[in-house]
C-alpha atoms as a PDB file:
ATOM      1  CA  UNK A   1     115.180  59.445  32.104  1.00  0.00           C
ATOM      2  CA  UNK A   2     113.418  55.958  31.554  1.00  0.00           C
ATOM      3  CA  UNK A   3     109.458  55.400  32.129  1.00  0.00           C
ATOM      4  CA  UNK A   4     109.874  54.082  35.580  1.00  0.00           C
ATOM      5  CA  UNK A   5     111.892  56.819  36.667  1.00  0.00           C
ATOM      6  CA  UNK A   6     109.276  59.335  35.430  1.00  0.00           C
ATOM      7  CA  UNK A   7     106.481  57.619  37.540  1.00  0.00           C
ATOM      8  CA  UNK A   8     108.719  58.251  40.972  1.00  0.00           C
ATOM      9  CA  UNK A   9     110.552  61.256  40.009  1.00  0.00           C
ATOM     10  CA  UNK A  10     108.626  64.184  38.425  1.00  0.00           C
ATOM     11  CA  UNK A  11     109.016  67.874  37.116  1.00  0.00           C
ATOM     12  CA  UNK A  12     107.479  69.216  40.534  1.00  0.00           C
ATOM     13  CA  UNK A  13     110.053  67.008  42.610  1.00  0.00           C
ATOM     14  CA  UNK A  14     112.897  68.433  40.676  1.00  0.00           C
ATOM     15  CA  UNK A  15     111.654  72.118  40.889  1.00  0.00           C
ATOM     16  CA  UNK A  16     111.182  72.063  45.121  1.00  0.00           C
ATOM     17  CA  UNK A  17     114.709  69.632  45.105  1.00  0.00           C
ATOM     18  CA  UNK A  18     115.836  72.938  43.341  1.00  0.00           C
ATOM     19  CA  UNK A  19     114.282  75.429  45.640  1.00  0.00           C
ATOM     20  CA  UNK A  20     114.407  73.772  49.045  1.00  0.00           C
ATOM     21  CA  UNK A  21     117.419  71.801  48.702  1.00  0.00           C
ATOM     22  CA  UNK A  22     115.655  68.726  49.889  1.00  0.00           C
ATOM     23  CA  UNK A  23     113.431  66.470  48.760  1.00  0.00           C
ATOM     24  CA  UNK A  24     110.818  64.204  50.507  1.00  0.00           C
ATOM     25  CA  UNK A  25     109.368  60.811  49.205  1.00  0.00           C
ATOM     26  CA  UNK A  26     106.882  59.811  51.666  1.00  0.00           C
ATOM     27  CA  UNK A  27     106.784  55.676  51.663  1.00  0.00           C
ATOM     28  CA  UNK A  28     109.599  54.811  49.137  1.00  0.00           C
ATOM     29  CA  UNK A  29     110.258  51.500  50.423  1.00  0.00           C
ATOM     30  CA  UNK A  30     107.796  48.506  51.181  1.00  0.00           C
ATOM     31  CA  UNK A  31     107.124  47.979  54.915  1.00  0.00           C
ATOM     32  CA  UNK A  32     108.103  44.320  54.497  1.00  0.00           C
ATOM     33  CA  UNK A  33     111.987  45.258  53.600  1.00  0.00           C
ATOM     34  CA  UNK A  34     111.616  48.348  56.542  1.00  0.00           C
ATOM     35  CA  UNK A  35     110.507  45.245  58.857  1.00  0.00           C
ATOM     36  CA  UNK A  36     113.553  43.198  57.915  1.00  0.00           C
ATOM     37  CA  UNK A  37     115.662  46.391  58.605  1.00  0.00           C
ATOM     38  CA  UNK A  38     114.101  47.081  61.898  1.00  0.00           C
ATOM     39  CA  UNK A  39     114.751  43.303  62.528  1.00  0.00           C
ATOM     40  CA  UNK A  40     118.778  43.525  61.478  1.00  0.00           C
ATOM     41  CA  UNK A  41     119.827  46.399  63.128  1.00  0.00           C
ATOM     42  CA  UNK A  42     118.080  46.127  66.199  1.00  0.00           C
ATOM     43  CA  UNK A  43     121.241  44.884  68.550  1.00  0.00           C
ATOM     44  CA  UNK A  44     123.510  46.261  66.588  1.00  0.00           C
ATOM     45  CA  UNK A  45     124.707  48.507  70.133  1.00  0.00           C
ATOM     46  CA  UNK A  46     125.708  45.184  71.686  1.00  0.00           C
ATOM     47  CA  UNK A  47     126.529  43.537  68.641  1.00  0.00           C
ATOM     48  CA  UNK A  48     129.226  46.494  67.728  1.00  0.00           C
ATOM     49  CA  UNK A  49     130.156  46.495  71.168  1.00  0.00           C
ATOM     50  CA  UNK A  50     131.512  42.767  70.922  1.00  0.00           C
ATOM     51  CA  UNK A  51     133.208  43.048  67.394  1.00  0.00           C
ATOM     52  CA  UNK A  52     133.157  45.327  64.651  1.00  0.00           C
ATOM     53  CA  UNK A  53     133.282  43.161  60.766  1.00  0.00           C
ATOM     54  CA  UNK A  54     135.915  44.037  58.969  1.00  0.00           C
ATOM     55  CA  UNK A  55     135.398  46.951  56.106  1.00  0.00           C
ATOM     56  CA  UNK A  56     132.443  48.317  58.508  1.00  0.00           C
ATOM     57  CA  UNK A  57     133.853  51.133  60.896  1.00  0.00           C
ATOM     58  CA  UNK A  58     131.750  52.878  64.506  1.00  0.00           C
ATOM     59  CA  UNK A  59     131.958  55.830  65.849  1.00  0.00           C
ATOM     60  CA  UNK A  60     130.266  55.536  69.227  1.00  0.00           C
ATOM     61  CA  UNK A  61     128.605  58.372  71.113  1.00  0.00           C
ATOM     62  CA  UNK A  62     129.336  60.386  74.287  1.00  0.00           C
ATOM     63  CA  UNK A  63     130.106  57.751  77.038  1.00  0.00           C
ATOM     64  CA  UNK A  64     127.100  58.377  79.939  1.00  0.00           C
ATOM     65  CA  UNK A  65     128.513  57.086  83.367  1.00  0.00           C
ATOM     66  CA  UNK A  66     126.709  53.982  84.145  1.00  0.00           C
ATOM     67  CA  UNK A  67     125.540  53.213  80.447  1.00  0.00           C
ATOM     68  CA  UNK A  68     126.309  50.637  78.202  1.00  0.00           C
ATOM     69  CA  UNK A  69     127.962  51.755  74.930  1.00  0.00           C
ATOM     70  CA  UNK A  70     125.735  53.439  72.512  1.00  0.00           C
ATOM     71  CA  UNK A  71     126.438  53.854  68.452  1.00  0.00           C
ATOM     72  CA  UNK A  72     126.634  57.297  66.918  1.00  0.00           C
ATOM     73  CA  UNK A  73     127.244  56.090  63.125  1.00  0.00           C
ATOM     74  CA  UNK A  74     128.175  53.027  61.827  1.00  0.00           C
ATOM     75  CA  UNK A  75     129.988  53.404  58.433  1.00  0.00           C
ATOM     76  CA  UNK A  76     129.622  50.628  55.529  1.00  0.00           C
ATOM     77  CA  UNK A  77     125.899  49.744  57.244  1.00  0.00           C
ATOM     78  CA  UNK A  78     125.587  47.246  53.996  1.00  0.00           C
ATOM     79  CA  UNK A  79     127.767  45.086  55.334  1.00  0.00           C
ATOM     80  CA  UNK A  80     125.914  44.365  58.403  1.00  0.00           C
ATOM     81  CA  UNK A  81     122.399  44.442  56.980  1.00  0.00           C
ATOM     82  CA  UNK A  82     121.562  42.851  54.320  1.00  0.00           C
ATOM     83  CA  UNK A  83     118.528  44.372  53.286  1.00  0.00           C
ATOM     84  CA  UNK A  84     119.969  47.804  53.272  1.00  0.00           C
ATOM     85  CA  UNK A  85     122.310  46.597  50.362  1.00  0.00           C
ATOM     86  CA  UNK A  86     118.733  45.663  48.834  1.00  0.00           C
ATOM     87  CA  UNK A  87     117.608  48.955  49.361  1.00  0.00           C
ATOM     88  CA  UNK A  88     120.840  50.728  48.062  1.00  0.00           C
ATOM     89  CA  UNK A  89     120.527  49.067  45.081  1.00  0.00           C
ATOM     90  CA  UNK A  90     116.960  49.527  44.656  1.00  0.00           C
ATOM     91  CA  UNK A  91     114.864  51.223  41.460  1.00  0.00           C
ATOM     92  CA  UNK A  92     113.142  52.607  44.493  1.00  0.00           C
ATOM     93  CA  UNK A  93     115.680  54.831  46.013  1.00  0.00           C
ATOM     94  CA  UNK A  94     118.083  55.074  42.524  1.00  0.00           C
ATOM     95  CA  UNK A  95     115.362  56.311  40.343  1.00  0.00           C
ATOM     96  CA  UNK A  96     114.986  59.276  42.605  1.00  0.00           C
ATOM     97  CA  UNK A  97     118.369  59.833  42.354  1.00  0.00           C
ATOM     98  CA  UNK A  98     118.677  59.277  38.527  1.00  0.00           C
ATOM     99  CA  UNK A  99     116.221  62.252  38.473  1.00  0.00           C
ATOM    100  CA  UNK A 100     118.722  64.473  40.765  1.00  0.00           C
ATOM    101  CA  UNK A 101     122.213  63.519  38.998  1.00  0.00           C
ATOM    102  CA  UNK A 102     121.873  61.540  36.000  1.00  0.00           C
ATOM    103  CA  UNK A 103     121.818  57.864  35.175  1.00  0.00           C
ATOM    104  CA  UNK A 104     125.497  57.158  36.173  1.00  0.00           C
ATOM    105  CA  UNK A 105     125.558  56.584  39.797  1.00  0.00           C
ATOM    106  CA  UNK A 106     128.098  55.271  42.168  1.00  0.00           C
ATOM    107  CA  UNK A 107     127.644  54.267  46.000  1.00  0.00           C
ATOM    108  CA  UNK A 108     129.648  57.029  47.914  1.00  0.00           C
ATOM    109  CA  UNK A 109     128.889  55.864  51.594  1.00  0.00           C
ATOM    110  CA  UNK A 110     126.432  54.030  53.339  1.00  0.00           C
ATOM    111  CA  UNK A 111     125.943  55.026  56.916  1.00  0.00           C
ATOM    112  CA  UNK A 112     123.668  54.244  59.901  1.00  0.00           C
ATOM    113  CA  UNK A 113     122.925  56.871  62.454  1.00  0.00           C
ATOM    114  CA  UNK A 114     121.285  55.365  65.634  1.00  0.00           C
ATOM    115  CA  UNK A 115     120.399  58.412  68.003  1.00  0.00           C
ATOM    116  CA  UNK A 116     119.838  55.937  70.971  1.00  0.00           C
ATOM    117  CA  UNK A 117     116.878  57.238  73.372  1.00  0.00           C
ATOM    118  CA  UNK A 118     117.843  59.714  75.424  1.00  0.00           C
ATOM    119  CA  UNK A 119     122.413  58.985  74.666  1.00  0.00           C
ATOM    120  CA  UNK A 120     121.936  60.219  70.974  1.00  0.00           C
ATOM    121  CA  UNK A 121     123.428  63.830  70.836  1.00  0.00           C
ATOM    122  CA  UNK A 122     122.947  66.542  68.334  1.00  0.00           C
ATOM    123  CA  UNK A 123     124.451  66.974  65.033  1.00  0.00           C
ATOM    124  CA  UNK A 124     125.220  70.209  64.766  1.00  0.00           C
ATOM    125  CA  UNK A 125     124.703  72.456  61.627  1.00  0.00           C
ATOM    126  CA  UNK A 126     126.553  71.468  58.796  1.00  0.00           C
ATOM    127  CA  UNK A 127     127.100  71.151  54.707  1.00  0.00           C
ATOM    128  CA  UNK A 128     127.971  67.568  54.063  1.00  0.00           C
ATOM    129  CA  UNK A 129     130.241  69.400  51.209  1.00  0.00           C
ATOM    130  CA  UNK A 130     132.168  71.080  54.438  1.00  0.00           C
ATOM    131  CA  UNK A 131     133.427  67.603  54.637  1.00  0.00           C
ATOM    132  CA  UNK A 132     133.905  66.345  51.015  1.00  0.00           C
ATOM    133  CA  UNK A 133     135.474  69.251  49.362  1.00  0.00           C
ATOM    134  CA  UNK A 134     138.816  68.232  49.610  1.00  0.00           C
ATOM    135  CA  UNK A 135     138.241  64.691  47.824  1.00  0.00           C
ATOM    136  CA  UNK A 136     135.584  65.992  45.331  1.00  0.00           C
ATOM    137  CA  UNK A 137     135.479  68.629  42.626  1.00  0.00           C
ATOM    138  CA  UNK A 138     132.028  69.446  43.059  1.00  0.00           C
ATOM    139  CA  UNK A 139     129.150  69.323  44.885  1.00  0.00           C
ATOM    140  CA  UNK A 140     127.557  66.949  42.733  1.00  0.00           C
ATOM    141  CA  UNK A 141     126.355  63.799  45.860  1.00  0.00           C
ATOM    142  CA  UNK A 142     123.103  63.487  47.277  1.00  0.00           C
ATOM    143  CA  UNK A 143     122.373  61.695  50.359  1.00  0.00           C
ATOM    144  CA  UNK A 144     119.191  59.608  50.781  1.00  0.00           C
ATOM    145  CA  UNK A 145     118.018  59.568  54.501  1.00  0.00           C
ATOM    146  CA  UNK A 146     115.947  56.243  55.078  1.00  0.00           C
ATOM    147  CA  UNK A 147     113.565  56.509  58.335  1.00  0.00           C
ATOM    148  CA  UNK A 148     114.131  53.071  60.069  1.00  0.00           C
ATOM    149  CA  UNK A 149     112.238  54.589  63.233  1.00  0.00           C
ATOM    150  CA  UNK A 150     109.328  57.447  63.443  1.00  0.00           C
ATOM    151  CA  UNK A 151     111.669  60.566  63.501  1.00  0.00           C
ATOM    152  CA  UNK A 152     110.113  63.471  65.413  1.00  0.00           C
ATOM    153  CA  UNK A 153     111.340  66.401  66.981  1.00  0.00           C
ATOM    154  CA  UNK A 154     111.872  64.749  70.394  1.00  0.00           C
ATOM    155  CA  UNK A 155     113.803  62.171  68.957  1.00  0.00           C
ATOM    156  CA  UNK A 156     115.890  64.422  66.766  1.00  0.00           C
ATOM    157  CA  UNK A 157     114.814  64.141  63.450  1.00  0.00           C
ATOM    158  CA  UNK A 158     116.623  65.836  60.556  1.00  0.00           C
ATOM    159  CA  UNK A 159     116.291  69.734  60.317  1.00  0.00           C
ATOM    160  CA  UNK A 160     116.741  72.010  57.471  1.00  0.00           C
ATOM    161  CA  UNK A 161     117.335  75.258  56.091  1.00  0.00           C
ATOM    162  CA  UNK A 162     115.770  75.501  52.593  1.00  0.00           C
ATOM    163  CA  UNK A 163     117.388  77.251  50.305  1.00  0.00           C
ATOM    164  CA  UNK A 164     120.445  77.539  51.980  1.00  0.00           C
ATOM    165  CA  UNK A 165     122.622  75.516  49.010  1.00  0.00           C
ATOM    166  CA  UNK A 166     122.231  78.437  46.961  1.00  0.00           C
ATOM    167  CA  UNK A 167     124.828  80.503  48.906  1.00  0.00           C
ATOM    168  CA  UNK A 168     127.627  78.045  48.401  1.00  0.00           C
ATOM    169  CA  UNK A 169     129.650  76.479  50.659  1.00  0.00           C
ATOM    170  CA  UNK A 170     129.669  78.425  54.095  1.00  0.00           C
ATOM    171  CA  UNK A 171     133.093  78.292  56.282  1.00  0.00           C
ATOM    172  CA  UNK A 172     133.240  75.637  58.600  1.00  0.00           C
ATOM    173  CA  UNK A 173     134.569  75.149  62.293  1.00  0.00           C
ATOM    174  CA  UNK A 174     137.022  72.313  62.660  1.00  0.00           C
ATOM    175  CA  UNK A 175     137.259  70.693  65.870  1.00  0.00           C
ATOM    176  CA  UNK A 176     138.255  67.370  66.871  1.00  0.00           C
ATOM    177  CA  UNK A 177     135.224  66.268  69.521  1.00  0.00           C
ATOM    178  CA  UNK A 178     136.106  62.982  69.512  1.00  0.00           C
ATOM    179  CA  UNK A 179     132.773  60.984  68.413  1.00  0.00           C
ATOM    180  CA  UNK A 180     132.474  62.490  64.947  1.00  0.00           C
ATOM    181  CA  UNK A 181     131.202  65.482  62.758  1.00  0.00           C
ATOM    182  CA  UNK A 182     133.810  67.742  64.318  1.00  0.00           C
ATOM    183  CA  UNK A 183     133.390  69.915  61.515  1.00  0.00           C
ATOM    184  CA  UNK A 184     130.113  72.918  61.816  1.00  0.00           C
ATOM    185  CA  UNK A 185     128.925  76.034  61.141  1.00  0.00           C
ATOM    186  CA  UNK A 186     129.354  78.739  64.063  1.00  0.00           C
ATOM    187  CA  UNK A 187     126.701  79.088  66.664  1.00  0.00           C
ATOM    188  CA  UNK A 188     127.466  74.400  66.426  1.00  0.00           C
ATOM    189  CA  UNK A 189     122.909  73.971  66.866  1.00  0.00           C
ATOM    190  CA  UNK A 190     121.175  77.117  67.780  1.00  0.00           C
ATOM    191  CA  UNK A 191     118.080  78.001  67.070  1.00  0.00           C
ATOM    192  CA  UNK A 192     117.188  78.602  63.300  1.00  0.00           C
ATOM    193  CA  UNK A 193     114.085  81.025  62.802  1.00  0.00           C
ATOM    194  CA  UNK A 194     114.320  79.420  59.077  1.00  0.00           C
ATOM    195  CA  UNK A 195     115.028  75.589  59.614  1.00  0.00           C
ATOM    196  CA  UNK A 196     112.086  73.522  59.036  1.00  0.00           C
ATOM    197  CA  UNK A 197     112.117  69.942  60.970  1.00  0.00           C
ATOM    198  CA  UNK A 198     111.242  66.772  58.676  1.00  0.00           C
ATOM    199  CA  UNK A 199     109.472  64.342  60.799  1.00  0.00           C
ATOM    200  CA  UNK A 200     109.262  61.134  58.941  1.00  0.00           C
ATOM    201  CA  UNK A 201     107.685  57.406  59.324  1.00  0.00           C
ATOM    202  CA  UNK A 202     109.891  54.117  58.663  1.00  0.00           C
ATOM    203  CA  UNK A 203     110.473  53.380  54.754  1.00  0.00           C
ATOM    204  CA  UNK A 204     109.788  57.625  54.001  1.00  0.00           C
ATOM    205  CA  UNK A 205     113.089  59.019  52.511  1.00  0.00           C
ATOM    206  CA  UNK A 206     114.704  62.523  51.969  1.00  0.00           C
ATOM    207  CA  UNK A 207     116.530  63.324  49.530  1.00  0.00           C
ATOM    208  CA  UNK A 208     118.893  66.039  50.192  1.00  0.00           C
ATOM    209  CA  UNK A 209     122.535  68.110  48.299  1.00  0.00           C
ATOM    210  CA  UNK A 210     125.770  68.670  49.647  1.00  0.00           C
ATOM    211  CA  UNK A 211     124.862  72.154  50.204  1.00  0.00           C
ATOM    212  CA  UNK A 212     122.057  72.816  51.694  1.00  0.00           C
ATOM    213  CA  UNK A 213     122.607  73.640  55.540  1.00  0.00           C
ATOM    214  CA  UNK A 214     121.260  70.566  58.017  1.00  0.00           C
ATOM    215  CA  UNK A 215     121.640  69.327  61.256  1.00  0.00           C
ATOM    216  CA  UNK A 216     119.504  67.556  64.145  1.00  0.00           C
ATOM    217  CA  UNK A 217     118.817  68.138  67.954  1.00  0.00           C
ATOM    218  CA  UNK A 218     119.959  65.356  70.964  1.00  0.00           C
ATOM    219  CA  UNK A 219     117.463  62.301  71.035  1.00  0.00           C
ATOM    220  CA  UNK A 220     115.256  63.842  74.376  1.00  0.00           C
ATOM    221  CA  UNK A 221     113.138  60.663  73.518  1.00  0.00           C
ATOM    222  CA  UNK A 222     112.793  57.130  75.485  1.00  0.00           C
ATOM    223  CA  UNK A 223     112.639  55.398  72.070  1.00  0.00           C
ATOM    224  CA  UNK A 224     115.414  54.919  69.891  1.00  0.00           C
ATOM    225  CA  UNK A 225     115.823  57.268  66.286  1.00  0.00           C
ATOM    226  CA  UNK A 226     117.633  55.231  63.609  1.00  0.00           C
ATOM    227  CA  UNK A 227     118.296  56.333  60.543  1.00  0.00           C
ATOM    228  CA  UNK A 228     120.429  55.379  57.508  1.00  0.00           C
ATOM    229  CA  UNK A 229     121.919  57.456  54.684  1.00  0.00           C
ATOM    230  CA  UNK A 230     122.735  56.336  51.523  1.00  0.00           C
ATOM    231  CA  UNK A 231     125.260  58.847  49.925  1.00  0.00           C
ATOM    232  CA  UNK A 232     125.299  58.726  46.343  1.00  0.00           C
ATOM    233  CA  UNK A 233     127.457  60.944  43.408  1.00  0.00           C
ATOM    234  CA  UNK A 234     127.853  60.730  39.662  1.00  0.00           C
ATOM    235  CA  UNK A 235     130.199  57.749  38.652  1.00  0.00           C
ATOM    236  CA  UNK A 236     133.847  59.480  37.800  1.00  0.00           C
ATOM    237  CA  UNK A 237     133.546  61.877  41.193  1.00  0.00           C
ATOM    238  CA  UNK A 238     136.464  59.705  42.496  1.00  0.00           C
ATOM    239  CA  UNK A 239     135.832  56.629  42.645  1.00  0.00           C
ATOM    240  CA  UNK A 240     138.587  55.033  44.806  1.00  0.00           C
ATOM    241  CA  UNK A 241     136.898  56.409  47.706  1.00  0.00           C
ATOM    242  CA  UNK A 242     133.405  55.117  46.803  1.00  0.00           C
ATOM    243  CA  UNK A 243     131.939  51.641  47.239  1.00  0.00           C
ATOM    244  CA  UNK A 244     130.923  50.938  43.658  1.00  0.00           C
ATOM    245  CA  UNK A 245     128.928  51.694  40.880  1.00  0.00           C
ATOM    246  CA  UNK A 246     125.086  51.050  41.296  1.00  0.00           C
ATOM    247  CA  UNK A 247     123.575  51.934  37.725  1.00  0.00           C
ATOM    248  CA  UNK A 248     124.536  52.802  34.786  1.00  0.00           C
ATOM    249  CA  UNK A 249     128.445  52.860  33.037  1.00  0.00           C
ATOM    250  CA  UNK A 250     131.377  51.668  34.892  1.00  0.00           C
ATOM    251  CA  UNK A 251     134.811  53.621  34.623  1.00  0.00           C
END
């Protein structure tokens, strides 16, 4: 681990990554680049609506009768904001990770979530490993969640359970809902007497594994909760279905 990674990375973030599963790194990125963000995605709805660039893909939410099209995720955000491609490839965000996986690290996915007031559903309760285990040998990723928007509970910010990687990956429910993550854990978002919520501020990030348990309520909110997630795994972790490597050796 180099100098610089040392000063945003230390020995207590690895031990509660360790214990909690998650990791929180209040104000990672300037508020200049979080006011460029907020500035590039902030018709992407209508914008998606119209055309979709090519190499980018949407999933769009449940239709409400009467309301305009509203995006769940857009996959491949980079390529329709160019200052989260800054911020992928930033010491910011990829010394964190060099802490968590080493200092070979390859783009996995890049993915905004937009939780649009009060059309944003829930994400039910899942392992992100529930999803890659048939592409990957291990749970070796780790997603950074970048507030674009103040996430709070009536918006539906991110919940967890800590601790919960250390039981392995948990059987899954498939089921094809038609507007993404149709794959969860049973009970889809009940209550959790152990889930803690992470309410965050725009440029705050969390760090999180493939296996620790997560999910997030509907958007109950009149203001919008975006969010974008910068999936990350150790170069070699097959690479034809990543986007490239970001630091260290290439293949």
């Amino acid at each position: 681990m180099s100098a610089q990674t040392a000063t945003v990375f230390s020995a207590e973030d690895r031990i509660a990554y360790d214990r909690d599963g998650f990791l929180l790194k209040r104000g990672l990125l300037p508020q200049d680049w979080m006011r460029a963000i907020d500035e590039e995605t902030q018709a992407l709805h209508e914008e998606m609506a119209r055309a979709v660039p090519e190499g980018a893909g949407v999933t769009w939410d449940k239709q409400v009768p009467g309301r305009p099209k509203r995006i769940r995720q857009l996959m491949n955000s980079e390529l329709v904001c160019p200052t989260l491609m800054k911020a992928i490839h930033s010491d910011f965000v990829l010394d964190v990770i060099e802490g968590l996986i080493g200092p070979d690290i390859t783009l996995f996915h890049s993915k905004l979530l937009m939780k649009a007031a009060r059309d944003g559903t829930i994400t039910p309760w899942h392992q992100d490993f529930g999803y890659w285990r048939h592409g990957h040998a291990a749970p070796v990723q780790v997603n950074c969640m970048l507030a674009i928007d103040p996430a709070t509970r009536e918006n539906g910010c991110i919940q967890f359970v800590p601790g919960s990687q250390k039981r392995g990956l948990v059987e899954h429910i498939k089921e094809d809902t038609g507007y993404g993550f149709g794959i969860y854990l049973p009970g889809y978002f009940n209550p959790r007497n152990d889930a803690v919520a992470v309410e965050m501020q725009p440029g705050d990030c969390v760090f999180f594994g493939a296996l620790v348990i997560h999910g997030s309520d509907a958007n109950k909110s009149d203001r919008g909760r975006r969010a974008n997630t910068m999936a990350y795994t150790v170069t070699g972790d097959e690479p034809q279905r990543c986007r490239g490597v970001v630091r260290g050796r290439a293949l």
